[in-house]
C-alpha atoms as a PDB file:
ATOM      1  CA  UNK A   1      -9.087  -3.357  12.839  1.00  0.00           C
ATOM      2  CA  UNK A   2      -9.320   0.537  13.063  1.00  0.00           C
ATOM      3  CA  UNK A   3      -9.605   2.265   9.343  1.00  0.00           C
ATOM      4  CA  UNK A   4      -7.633   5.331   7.600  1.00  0.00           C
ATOM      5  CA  UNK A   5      -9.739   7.239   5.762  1.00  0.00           C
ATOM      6  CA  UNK A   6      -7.376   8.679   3.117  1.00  0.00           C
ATOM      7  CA  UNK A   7     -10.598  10.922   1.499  1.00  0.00           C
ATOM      8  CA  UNK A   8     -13.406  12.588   2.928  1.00  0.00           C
ATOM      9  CA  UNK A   9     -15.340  15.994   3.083  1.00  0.00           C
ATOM     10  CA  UNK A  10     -16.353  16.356   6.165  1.00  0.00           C
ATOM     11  CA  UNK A  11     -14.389  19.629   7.149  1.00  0.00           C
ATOM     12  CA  UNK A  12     -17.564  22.130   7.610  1.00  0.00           C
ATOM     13  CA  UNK A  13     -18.538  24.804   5.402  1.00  0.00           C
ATOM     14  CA  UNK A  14     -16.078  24.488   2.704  1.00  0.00           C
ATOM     15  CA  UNK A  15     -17.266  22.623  -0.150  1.00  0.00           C
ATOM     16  CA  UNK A  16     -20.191  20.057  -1.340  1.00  0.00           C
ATOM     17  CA  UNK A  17     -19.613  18.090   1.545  1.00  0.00           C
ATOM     18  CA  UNK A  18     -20.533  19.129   5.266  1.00  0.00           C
ATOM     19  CA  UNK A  19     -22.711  22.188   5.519  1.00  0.00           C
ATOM     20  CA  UNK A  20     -22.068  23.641   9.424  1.00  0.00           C
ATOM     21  CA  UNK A  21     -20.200  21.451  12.100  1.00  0.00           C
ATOM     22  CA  UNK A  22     -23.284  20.032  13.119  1.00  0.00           C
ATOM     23  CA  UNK A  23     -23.660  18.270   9.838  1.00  0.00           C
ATOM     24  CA  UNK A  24     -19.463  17.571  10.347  1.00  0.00           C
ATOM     25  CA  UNK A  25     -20.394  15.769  13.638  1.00  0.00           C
ATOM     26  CA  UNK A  26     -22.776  13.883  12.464  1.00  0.00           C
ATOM     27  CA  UNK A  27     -21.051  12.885   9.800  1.00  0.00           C
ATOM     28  CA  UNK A  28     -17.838  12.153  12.444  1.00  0.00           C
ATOM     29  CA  UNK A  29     -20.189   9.531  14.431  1.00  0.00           C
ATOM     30  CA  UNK A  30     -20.948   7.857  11.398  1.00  0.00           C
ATOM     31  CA  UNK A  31     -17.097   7.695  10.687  1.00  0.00           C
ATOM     32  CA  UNK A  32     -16.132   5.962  14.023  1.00  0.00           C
ATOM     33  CA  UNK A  33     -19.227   3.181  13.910  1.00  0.00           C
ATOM     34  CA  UNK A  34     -17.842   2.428  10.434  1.00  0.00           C
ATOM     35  CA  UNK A  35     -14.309   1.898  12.551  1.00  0.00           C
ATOM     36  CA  UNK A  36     -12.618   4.766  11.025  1.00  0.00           C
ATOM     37  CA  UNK A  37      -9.972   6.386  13.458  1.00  0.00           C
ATOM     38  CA  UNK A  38      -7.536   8.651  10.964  1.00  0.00           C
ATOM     39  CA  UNK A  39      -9.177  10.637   8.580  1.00  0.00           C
ATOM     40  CA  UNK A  40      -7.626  12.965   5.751  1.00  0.00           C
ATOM     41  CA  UNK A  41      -9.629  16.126   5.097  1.00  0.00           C
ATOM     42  CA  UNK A  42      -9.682  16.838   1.455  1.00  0.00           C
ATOM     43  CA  UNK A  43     -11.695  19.812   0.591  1.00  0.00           C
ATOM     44  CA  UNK A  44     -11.633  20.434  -3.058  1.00  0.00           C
ATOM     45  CA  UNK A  45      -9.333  23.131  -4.361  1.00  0.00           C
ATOM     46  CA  UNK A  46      -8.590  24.524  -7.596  1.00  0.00           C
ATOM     47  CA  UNK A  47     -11.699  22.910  -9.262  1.00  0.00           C
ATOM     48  CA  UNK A  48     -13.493  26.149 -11.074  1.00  0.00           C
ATOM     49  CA  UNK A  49     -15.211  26.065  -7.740  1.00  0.00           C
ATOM     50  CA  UNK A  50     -13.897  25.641  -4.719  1.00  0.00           C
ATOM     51  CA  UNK A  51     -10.640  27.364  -3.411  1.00  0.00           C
ATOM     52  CA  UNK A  52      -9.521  26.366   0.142  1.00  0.00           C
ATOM     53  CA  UNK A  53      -5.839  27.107   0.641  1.00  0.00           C
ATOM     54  CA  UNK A  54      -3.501  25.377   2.769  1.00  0.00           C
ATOM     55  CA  UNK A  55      -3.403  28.138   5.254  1.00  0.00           C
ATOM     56  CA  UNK A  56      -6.949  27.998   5.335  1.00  0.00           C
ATOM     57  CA  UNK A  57      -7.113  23.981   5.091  1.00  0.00           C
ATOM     58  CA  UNK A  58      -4.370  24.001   8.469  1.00  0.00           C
ATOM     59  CA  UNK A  59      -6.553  26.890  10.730  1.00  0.00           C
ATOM     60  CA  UNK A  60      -9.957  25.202  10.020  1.00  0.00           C
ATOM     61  CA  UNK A  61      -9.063  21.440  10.389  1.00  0.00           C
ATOM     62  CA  UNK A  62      -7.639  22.848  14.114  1.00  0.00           C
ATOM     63  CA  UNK A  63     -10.386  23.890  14.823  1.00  0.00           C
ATOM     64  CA  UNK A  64     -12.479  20.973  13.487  1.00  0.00           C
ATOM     65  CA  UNK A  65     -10.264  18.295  15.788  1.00  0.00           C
ATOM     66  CA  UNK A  66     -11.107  21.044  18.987  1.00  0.00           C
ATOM     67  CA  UNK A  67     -14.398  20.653  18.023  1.00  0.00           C
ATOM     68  CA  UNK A  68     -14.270  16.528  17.746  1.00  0.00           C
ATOM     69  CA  UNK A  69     -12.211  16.108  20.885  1.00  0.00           C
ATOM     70  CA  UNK A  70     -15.094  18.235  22.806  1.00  0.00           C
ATOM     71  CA  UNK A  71     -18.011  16.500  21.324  1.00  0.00           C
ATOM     72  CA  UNK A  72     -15.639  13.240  22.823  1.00  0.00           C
ATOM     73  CA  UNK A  73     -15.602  11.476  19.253  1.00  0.00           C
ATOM     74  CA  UNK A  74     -12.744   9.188  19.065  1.00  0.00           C
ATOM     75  CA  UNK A  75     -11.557  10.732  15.445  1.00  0.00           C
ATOM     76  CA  UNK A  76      -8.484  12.089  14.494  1.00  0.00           C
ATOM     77  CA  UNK A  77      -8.327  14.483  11.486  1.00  0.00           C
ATOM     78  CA  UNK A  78      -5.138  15.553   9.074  1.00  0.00           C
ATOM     79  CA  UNK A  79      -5.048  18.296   7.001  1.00  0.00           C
ATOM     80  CA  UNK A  80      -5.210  17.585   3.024  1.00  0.00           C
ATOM     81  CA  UNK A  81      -6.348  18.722  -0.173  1.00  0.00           C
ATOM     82  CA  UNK A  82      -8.645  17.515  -3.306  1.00  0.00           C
ATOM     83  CA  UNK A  83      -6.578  18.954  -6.257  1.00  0.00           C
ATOM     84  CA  UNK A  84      -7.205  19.261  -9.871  1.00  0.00           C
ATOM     85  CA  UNK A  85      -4.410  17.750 -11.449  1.00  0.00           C
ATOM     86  CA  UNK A  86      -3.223  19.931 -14.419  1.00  0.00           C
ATOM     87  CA  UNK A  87      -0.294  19.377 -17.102  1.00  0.00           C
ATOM     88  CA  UNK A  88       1.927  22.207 -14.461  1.00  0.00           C
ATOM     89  CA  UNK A  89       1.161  20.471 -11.653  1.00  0.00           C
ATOM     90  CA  UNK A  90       1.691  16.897 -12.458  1.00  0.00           C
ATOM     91  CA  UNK A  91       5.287  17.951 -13.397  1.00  0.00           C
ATOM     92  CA  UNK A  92       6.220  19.070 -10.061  1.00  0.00           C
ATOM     93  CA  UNK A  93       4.978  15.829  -8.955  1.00  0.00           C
ATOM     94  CA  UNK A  94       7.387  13.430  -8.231  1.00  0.00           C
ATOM     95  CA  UNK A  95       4.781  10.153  -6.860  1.00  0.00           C
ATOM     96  CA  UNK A  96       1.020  10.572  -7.779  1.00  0.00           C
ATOM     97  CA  UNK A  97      -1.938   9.047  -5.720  1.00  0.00           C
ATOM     98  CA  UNK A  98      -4.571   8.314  -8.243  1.00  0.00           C
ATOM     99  CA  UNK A  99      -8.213   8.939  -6.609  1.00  0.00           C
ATOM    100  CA  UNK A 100     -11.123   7.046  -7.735  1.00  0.00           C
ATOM    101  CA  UNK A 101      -9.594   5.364 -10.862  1.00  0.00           C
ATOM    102  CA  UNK A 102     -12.549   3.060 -11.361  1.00  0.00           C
ATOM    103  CA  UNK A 103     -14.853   5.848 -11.375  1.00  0.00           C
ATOM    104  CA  UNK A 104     -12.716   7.420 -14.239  1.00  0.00           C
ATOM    105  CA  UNK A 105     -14.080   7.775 -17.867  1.00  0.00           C
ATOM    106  CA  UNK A 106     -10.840   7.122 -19.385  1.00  0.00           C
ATOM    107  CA  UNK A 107      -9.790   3.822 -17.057  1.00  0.00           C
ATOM    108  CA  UNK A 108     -13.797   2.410 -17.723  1.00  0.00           C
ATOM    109  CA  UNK A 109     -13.016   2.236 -21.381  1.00  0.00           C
ATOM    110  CA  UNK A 110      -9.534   1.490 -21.500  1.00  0.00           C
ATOM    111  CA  UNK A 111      -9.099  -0.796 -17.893  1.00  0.00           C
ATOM    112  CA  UNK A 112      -5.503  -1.522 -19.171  1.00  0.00           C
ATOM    113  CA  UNK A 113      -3.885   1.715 -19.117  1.00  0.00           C
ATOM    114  CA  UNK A 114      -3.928   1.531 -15.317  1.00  0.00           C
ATOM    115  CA  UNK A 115      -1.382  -0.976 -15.130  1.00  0.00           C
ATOM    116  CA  UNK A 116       0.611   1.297 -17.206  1.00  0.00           C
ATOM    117  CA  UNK A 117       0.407   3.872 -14.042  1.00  0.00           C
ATOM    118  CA  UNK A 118       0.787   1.489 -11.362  1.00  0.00           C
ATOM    119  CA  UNK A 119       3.679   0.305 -13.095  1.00  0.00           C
ATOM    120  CA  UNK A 120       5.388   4.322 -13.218  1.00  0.00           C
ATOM    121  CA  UNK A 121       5.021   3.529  -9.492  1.00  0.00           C
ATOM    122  CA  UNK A 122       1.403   5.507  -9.190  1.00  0.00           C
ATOM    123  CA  UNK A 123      -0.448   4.369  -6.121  1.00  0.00           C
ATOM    124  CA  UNK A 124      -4.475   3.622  -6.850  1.00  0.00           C
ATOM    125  CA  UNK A 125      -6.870   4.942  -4.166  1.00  0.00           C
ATOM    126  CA  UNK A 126     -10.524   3.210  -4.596  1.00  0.00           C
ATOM    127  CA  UNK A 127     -13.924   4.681  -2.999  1.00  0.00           C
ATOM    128  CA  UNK A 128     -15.528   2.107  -0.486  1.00  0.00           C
ATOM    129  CA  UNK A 129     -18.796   2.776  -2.247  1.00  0.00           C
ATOM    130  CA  UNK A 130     -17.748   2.055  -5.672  1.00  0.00           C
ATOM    131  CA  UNK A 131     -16.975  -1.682  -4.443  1.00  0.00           C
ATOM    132  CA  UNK A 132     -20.211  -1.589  -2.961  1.00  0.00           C
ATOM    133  CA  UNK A 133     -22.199  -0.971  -6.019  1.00  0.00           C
ATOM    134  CA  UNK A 134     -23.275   3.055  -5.285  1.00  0.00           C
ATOM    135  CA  UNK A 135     -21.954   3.949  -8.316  1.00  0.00           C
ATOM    136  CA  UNK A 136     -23.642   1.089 -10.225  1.00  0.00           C
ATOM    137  CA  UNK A 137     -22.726  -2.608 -11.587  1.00  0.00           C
ATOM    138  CA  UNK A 138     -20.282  -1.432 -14.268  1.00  0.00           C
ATOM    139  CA  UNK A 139     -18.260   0.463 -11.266  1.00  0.00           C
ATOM    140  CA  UNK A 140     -18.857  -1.900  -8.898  1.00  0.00           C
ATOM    141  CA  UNK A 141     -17.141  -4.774 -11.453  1.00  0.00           C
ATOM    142  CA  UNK A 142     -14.081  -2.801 -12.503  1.00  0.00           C
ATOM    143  CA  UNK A 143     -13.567  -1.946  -8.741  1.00  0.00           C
ATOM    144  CA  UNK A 144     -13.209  -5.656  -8.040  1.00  0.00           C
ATOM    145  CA  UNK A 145     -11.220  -6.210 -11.369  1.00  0.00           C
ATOM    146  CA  UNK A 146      -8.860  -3.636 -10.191  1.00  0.00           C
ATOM    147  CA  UNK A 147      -7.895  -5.420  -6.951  1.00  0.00           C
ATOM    148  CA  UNK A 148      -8.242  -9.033  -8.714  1.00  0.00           C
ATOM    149  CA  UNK A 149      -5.477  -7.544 -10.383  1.00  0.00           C
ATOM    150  CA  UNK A 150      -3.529  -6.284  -7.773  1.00  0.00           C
ATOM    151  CA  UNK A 151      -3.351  -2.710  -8.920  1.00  0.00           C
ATOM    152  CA  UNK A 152      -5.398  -1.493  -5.906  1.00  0.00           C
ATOM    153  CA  UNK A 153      -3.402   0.271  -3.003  1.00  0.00           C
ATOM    154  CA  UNK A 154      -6.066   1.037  -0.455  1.00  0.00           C
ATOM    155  CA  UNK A 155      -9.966   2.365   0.364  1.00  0.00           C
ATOM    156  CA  UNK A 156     -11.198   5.847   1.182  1.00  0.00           C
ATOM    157  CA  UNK A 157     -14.395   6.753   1.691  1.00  0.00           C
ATOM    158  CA  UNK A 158     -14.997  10.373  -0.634  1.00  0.00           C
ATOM    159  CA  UNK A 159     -18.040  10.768   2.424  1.00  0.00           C
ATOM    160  CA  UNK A 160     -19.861  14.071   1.458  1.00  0.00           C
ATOM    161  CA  UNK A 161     -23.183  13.618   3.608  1.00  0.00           C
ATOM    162  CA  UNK A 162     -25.271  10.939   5.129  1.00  0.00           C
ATOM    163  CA  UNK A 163     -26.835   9.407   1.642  1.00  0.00           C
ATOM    164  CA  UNK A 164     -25.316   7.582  -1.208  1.00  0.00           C
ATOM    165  CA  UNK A 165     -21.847   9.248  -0.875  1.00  0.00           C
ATOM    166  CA  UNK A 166     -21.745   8.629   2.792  1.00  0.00           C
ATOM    167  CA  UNK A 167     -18.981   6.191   5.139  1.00  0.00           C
ATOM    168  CA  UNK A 168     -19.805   2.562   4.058  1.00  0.00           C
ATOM    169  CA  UNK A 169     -15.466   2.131   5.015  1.00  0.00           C
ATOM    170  CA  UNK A 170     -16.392  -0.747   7.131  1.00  0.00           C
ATOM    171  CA  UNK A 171     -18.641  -2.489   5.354  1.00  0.00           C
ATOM    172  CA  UNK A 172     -16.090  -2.343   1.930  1.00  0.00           C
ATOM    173  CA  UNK A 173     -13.460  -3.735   3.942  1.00  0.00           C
ATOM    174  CA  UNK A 174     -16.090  -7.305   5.200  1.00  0.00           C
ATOM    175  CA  UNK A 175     -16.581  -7.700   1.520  1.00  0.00           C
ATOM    176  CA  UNK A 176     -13.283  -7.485   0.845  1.00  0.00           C
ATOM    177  CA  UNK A 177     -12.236  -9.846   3.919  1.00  0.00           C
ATOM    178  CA  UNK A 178     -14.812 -11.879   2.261  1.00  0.00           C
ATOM    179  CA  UNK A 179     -13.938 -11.854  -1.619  1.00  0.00           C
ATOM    180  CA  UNK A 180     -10.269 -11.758  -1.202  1.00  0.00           C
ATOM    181  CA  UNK A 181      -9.128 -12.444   2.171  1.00  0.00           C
ATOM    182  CA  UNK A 182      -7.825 -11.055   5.736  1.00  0.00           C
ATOM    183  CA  UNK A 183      -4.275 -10.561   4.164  1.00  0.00           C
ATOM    184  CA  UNK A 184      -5.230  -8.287   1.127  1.00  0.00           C
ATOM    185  CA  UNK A 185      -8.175  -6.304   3.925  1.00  0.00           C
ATOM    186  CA  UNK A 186      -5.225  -5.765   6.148  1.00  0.00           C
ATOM    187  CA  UNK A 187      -2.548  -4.777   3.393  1.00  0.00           C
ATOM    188  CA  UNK A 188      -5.071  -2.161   2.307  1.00  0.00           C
ATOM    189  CA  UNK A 189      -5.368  -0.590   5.787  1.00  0.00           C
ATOM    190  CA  UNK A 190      -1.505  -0.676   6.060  1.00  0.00           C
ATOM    191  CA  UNK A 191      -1.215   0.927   2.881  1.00  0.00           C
ATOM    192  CA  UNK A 192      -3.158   3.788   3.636  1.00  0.00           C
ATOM    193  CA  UNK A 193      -1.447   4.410   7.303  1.00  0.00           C
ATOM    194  CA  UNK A 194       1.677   4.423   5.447  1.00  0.00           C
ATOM    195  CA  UNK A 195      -0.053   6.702   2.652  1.00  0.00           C
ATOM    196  CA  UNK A 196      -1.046   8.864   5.756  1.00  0.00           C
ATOM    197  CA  UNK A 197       2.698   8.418   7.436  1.00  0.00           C
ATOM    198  CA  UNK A 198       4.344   9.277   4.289  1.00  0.00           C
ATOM    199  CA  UNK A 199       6.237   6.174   4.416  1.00  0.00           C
ATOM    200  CA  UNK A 200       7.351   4.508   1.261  1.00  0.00           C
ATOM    201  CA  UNK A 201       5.619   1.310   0.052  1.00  0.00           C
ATOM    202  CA  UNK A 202       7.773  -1.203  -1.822  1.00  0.00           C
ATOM    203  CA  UNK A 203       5.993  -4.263  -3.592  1.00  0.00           C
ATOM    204  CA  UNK A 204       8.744  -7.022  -3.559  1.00  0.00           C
ATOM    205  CA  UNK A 205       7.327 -10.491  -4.986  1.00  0.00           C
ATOM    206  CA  UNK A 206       5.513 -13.051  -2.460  1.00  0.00           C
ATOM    207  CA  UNK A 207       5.246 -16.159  -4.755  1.00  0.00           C
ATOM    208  CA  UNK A 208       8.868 -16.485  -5.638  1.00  0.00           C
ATOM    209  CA  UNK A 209      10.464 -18.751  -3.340  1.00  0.00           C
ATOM    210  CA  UNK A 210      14.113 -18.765  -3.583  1.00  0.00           C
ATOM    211  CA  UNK A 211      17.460 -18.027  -1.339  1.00  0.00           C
ATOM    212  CA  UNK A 212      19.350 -15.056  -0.578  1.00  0.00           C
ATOM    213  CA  UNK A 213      23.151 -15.716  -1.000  1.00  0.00           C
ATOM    214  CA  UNK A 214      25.876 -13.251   1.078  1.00  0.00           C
ATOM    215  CA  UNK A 215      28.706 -13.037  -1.307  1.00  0.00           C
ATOM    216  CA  UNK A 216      30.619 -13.377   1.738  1.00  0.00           C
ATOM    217  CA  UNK A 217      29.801 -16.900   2.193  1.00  0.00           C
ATOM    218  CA  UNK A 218      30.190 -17.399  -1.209  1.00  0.00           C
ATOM    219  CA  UNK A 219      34.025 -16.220  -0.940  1.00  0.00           C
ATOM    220  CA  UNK A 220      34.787 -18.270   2.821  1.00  0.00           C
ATOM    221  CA  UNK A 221      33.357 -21.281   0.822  1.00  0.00           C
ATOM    222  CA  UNK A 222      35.541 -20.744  -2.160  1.00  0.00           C
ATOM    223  CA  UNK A 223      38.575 -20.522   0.429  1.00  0.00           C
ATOM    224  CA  UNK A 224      37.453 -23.118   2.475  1.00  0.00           C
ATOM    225  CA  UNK A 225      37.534 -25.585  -0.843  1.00  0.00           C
ATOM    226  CA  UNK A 226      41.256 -24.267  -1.567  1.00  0.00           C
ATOM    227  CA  UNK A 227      42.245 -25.216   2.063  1.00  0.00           C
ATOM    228  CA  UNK A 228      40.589 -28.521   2.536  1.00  0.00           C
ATOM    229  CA  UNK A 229      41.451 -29.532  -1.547  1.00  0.00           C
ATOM    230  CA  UNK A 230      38.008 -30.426  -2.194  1.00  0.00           C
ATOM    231  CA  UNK A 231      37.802 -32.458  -5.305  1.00  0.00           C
ATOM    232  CA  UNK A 232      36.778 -30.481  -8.379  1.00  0.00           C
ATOM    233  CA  UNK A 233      33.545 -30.490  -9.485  1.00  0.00           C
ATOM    234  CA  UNK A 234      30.054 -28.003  -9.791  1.00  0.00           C
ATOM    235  CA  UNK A 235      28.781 -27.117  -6.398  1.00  0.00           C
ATOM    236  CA  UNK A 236      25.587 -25.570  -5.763  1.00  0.00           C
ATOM    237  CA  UNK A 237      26.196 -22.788  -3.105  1.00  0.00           C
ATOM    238  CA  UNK A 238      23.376 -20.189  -1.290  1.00  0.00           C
ATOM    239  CA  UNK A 239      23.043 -19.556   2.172  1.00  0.00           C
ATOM    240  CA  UNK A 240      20.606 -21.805   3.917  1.00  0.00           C
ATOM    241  CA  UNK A 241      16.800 -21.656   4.071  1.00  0.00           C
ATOM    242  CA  UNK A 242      14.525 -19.876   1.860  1.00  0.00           C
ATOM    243  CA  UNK A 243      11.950 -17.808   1.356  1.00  0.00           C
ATOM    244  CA  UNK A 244      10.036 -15.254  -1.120  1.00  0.00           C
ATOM    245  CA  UNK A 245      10.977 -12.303  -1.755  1.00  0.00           C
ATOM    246  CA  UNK A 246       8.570 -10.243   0.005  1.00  0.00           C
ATOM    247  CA  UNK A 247       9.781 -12.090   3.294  1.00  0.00           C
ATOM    248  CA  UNK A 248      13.092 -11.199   2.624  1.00  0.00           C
ATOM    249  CA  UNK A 249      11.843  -7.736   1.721  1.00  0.00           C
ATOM    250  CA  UNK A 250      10.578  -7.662   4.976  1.00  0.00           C
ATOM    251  CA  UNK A 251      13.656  -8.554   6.971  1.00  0.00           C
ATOM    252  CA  UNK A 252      15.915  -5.782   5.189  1.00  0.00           C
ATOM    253  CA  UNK A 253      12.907  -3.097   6.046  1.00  0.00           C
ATOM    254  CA  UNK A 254      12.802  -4.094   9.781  1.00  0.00           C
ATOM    255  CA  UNK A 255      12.736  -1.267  12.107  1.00  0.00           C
ATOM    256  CA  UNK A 256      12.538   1.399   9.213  1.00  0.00           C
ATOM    257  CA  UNK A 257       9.950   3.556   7.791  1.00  0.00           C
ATOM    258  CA  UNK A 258       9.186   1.319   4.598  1.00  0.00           C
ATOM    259  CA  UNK A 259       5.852  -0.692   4.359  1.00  0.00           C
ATOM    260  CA  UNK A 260       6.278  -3.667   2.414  1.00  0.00           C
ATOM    261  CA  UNK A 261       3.351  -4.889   0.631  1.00  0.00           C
ATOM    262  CA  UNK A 262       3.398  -8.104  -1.468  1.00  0.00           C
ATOM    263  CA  UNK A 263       2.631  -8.868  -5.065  1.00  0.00           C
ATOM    264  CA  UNK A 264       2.355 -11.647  -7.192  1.00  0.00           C
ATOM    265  CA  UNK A 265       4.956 -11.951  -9.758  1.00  0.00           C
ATOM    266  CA  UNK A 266       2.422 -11.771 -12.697  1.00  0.00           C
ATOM    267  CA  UNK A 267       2.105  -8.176 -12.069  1.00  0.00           C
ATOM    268  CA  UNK A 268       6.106  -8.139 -13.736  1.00  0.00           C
ATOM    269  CA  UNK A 269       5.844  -9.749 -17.191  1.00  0.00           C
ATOM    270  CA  UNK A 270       9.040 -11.028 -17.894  1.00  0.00           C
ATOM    271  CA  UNK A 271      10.589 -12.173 -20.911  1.00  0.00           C
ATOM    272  CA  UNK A 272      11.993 -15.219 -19.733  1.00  0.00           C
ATOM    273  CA  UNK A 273      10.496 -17.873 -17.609  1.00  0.00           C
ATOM    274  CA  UNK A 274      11.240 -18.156 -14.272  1.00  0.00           C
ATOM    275  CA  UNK A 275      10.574 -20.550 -11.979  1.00  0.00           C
ATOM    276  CA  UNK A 276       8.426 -20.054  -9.167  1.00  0.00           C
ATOM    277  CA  UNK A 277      10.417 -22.323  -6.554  1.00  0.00           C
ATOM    278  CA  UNK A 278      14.285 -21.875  -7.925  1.00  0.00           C
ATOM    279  CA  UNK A 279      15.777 -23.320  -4.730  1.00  0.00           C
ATOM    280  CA  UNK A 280      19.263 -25.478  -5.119  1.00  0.00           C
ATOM    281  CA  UNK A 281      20.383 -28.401  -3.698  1.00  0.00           C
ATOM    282  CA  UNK A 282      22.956 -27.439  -0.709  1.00  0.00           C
ATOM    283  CA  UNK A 283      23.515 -30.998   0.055  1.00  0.00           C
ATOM    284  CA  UNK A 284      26.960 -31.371  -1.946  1.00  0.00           C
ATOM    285  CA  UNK A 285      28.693 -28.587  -0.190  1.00  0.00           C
ATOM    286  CA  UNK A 286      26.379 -29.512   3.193  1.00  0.00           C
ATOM    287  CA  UNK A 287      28.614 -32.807   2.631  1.00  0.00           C
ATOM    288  CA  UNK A 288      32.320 -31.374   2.571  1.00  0.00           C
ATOM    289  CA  UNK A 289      31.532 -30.059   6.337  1.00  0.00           C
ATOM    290  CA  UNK A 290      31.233 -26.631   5.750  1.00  0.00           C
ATOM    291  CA  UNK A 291      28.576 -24.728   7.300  1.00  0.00           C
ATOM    292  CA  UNK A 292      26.225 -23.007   6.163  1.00  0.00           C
ATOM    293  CA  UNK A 293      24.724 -19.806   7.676  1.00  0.00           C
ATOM    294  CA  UNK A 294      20.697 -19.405   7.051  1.00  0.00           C
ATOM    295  CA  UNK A 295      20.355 -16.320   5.346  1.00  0.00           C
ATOM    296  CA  UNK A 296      18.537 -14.758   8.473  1.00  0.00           C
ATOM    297  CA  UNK A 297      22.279 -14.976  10.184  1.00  0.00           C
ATOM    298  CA  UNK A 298      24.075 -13.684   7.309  1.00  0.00           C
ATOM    299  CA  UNK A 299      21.149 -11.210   6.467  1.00  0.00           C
ATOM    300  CA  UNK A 300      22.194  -9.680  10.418  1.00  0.00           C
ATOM    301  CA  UNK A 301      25.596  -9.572  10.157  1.00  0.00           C
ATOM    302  CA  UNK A 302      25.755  -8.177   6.786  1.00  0.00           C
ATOM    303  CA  UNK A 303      23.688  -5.036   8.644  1.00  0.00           C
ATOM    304  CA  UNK A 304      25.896  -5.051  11.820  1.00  0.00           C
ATOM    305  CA  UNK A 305      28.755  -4.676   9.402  1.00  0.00           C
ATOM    306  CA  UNK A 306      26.786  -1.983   7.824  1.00  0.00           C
ATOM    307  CA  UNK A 307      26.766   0.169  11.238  1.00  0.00           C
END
């Protein structure tokens, strides 16, 4: 699996991270043998320190990826920005990426007001190292409580030099193959691609299994009962097959620029119970003859009608 590194500072000479572009280059190698092929520069900006504008940010990381593709590292670098968030500019923001939350003062004391973020539809972006313990054992833990939780989106590295805050991308992502499995290692990956692509991500529910119903079948069977006088009586009508939400998710977003990722449905308290495998009975109205499309089929023609 190649990585995308959603936060580095490798750019040369233009805040705490790389000093010249030999430093960069080094710094590039160690990218690549930590399987990193994407990264997003993010120089600090606006921080009382550092200023790099986007002008700047667009000329220099140019000249950065001339520099890679000469040296013949396989890296490919996009332009960014490490921003100070202030009141002003979090209004013009319409989605926020939150960087680092377990290495955040407030989050470490209150752990719970993430959710309430996640939940405004805030995407959480955790530092490799932090998982690994760089920052110490009370980092390390809330890391892994974050994405026990299921209110972490994906890894970066925050790389600024060749100790402590250096690219340990590779080795965050075997722990996390290990503690968690492939699935959530992968998801995290695809998440930041689509981060990187700008693409949407939509967390439909993967532990609800249930089945989508057309309303169209719902109105031939209705006219199919009228016609053939079937006797009166409650009949339990869907289209065939099921599935959880998230695979159904997946169907709709097929061949569009949406990443679906999955979620349990504990991450939506609701308040009403609902049952974790509401699937009816089809074999009453099976029984009168009619047939009944799978929701795949009816899931198809319901977006060839659409075109």
């Amino acid at each position: 699996m190649t990585l995308v590194d959603l936060h580095c500072h490798i750019l040369p000479g233009v805040d705490d991270g790389a000093k010249d572009l030999p430093m960069a280059l080094g710094m590039a190698r160690d990218a690549v043998a930590q399987g990193i092929s994407h990264i997003l520069l993010t120089p600090h900006h606006m921080d009382g320190e550092y200023t790099n504008h986007k002008i700047d940010v667009l000329r220099k990381t140019t000249a950065f990826q001339e520099a890679l593709d000469a040296a013949k590292i396989p890296l490919t670098v996009f332009p960014g920005q490490e921003v100070h968030l202030t009141g002003e500019l979090l209004r013009a923001l319409d989605d926020d990426d939150i960087l680092f939350p377990e290495r955040n003062h407030g989050f470490q004391k209150e752990p719970d007001r993430l959710y309430d973020f996640v939940e405004m539809g805030c995407l959480t972006q955790l530092t490799s190292s932090s998982y690994l313990g760089v920052f110490g054992d009370n980092v390390e833990k809330l890391t892994a409580k974050i994405i026990r939780s299921d209110m972490g989106f994906a890894f970066s590295s925050d790389a600024h030099n060749f100790k402590g805050r250096r690219f340990l991308m590779g080795d965050a992502f075997k722990k996390l193959e290990q503690q968690a499995g492939k699935d959530v290692a992968t998801r995290f990956n695809d998440d930041a691609r689509a981060i990187l692509n700008g693409e949407e991500i939509v967390k439909p529910e993967f532990n609800q299994i249930g089945r989508p119903t057309w309303t169209k079948t719902l109105a031939e069977f209705m006219s199919y009962a009228v016609e053939e006088k079937l006797a009166y009586g409650l009949y339990q009508l869907s289209n065939d097959d099921s599935c959880s939400w998230y695979d159904f998710a997946c169907e709709i977003l097929k061949d569009t620029q949406v990443q679906a990722e999955p979620v349990d449905s504990t991450a939506f308290p609701q308040k009403a119970y609902r049952p974790k495998h509401s699937v009816m009975s089809l074999d009453k109205v099976k029984a009168t003859g009619f047939e009944i499309p799978t929701w795949q089929k009816a899931l198809r023609s319901f977006k060839i009608n659409l075109k």
